[in-house]
Protein backbone atom coordinates (compact mmCIF):
# COMPACT_ATOMS: atom_id res chain seq x y z
CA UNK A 1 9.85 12.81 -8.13
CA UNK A 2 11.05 11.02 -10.97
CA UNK A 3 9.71 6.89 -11.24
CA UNK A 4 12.94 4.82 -10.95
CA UNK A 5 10.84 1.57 -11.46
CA UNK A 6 8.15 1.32 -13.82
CA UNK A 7 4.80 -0.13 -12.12
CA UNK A 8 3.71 -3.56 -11.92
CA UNK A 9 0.76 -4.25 -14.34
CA UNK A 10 -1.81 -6.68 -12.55
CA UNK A 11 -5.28 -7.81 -13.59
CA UNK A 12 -8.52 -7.56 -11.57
CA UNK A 13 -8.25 -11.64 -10.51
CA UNK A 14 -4.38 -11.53 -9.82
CA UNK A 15 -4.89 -7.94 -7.33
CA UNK A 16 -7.84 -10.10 -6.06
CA UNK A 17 -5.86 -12.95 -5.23
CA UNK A 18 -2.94 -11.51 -3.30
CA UNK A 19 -5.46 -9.58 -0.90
CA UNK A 20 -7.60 -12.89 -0.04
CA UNK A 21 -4.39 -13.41 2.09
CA UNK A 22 -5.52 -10.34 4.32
CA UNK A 23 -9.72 -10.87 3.13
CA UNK A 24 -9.73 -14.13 3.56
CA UNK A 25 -13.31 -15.14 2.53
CA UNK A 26 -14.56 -11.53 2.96
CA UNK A 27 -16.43 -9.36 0.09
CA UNK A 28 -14.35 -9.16 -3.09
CA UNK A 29 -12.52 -6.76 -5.07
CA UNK A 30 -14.69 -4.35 -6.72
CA UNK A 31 -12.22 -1.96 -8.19
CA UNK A 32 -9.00 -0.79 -8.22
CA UNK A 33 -6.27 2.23 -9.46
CA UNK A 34 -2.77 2.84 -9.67
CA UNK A 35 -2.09 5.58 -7.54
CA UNK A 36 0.65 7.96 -8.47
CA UNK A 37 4.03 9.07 -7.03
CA UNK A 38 6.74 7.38 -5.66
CA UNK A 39 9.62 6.29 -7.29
CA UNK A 40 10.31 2.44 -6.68
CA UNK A 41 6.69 0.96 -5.53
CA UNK A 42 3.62 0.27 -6.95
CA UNK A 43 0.94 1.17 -5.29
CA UNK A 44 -3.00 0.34 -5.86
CA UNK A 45 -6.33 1.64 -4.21
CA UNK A 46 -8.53 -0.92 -4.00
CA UNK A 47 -11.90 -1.07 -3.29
CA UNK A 48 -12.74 -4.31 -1.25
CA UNK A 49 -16.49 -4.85 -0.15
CA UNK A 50 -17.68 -1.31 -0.32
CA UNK A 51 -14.77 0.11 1.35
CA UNK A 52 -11.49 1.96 0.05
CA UNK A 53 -7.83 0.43 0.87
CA UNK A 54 -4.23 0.98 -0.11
CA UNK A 55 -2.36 -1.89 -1.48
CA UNK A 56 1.65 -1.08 -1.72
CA UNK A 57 3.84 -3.73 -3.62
CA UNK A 58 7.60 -3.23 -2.93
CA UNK A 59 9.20 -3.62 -6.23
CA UNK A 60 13.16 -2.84 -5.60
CA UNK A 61 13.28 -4.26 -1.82
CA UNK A 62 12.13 -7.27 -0.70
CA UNK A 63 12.93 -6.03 3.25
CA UNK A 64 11.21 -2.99 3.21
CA UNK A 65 7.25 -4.48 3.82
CA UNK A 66 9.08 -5.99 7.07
CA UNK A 67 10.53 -2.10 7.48
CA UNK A 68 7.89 -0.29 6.91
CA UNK A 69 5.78 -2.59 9.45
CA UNK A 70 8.43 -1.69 12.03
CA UNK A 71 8.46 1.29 11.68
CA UNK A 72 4.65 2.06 11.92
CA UNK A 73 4.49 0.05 14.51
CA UNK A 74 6.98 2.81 16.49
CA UNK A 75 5.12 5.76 15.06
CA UNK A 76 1.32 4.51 15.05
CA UNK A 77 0.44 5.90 18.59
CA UNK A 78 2.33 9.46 17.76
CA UNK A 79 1.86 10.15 13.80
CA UNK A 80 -1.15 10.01 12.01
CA UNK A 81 -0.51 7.56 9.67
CA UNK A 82 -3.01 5.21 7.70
CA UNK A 83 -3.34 2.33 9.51
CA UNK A 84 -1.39 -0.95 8.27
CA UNK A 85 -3.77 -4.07 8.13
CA UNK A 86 -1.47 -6.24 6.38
CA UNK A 87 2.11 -6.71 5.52
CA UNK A 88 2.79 -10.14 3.51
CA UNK A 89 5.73 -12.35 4.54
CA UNK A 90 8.36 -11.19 2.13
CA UNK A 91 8.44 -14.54 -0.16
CA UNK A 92 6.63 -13.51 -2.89
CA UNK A 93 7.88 -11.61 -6.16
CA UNK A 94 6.63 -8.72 -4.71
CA UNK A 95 6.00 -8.57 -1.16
CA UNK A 96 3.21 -6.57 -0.36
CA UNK A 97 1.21 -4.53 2.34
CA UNK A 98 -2.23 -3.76 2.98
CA UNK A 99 -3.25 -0.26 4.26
CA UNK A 100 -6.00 1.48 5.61
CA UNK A 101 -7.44 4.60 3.04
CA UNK A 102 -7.30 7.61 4.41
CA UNK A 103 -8.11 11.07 2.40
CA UNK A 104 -5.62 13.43 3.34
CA UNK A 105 -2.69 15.18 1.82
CA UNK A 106 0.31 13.75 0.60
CA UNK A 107 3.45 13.94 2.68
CA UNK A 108 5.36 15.82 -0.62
CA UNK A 109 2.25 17.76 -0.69
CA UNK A 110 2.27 19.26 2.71
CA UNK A 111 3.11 23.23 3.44
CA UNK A 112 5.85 23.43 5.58
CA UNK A 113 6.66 27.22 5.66
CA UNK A 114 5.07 26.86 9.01
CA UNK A 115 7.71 24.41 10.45
């Protein structure tokens, strides 16, 4: 998939900042990496007080953090998905989302000769 959108460059304070929305006073951000694919978002994994996390910005769409909490929301009890911890209120530049890390293969990724 080609990128339509290149990625948002952040520092270490400004990726801290947006995720003390979710953190609150909680640990702090000890690293973080781009994480590749996709063609419009950018998306980081963080790691937050000993423990791994996805954060997605939406770069093109400003409505699709609200989407993509609806729609987890309908799919959360019958697809394994990563779990969605956070999903910002759409005001900023970049609305963003927090997610749960979970190792696994990507969607693209998946065989499906077996479908």
């Amino acid at each position: 998939m080609e990128r339509v959108f290149q990625h948002i460059e952040l520092s270490h304070s400004e990726i801290e900042q947006v995720c003390r929305q979710y953190f609150k006073n909680k640990g702090f951000l000890q690293h973080f990496e781009i994480l590749t694919g996709g063609a419009v978002n950018t998306t980081f994994k963080i790691f937050w007080d000993d423990e791994w996390f996805v954060l997605r910005f939406y770069v093109r769409d400003k409505n699709l953090a609200s989407i993509e909490r609806q729609v987890y929301q309908l799919v959360q009890d019958t697809v394994p998905v990563p779990k969605l911890l956070f999903a910002s209120s759409g005001k900023e530049a970049y609305p963003f989302a927090i997610f749960q890390f979970c190792q696994s293969s990507h969607i693209y990724d998946i065989d499906n000769t077996h479908a």
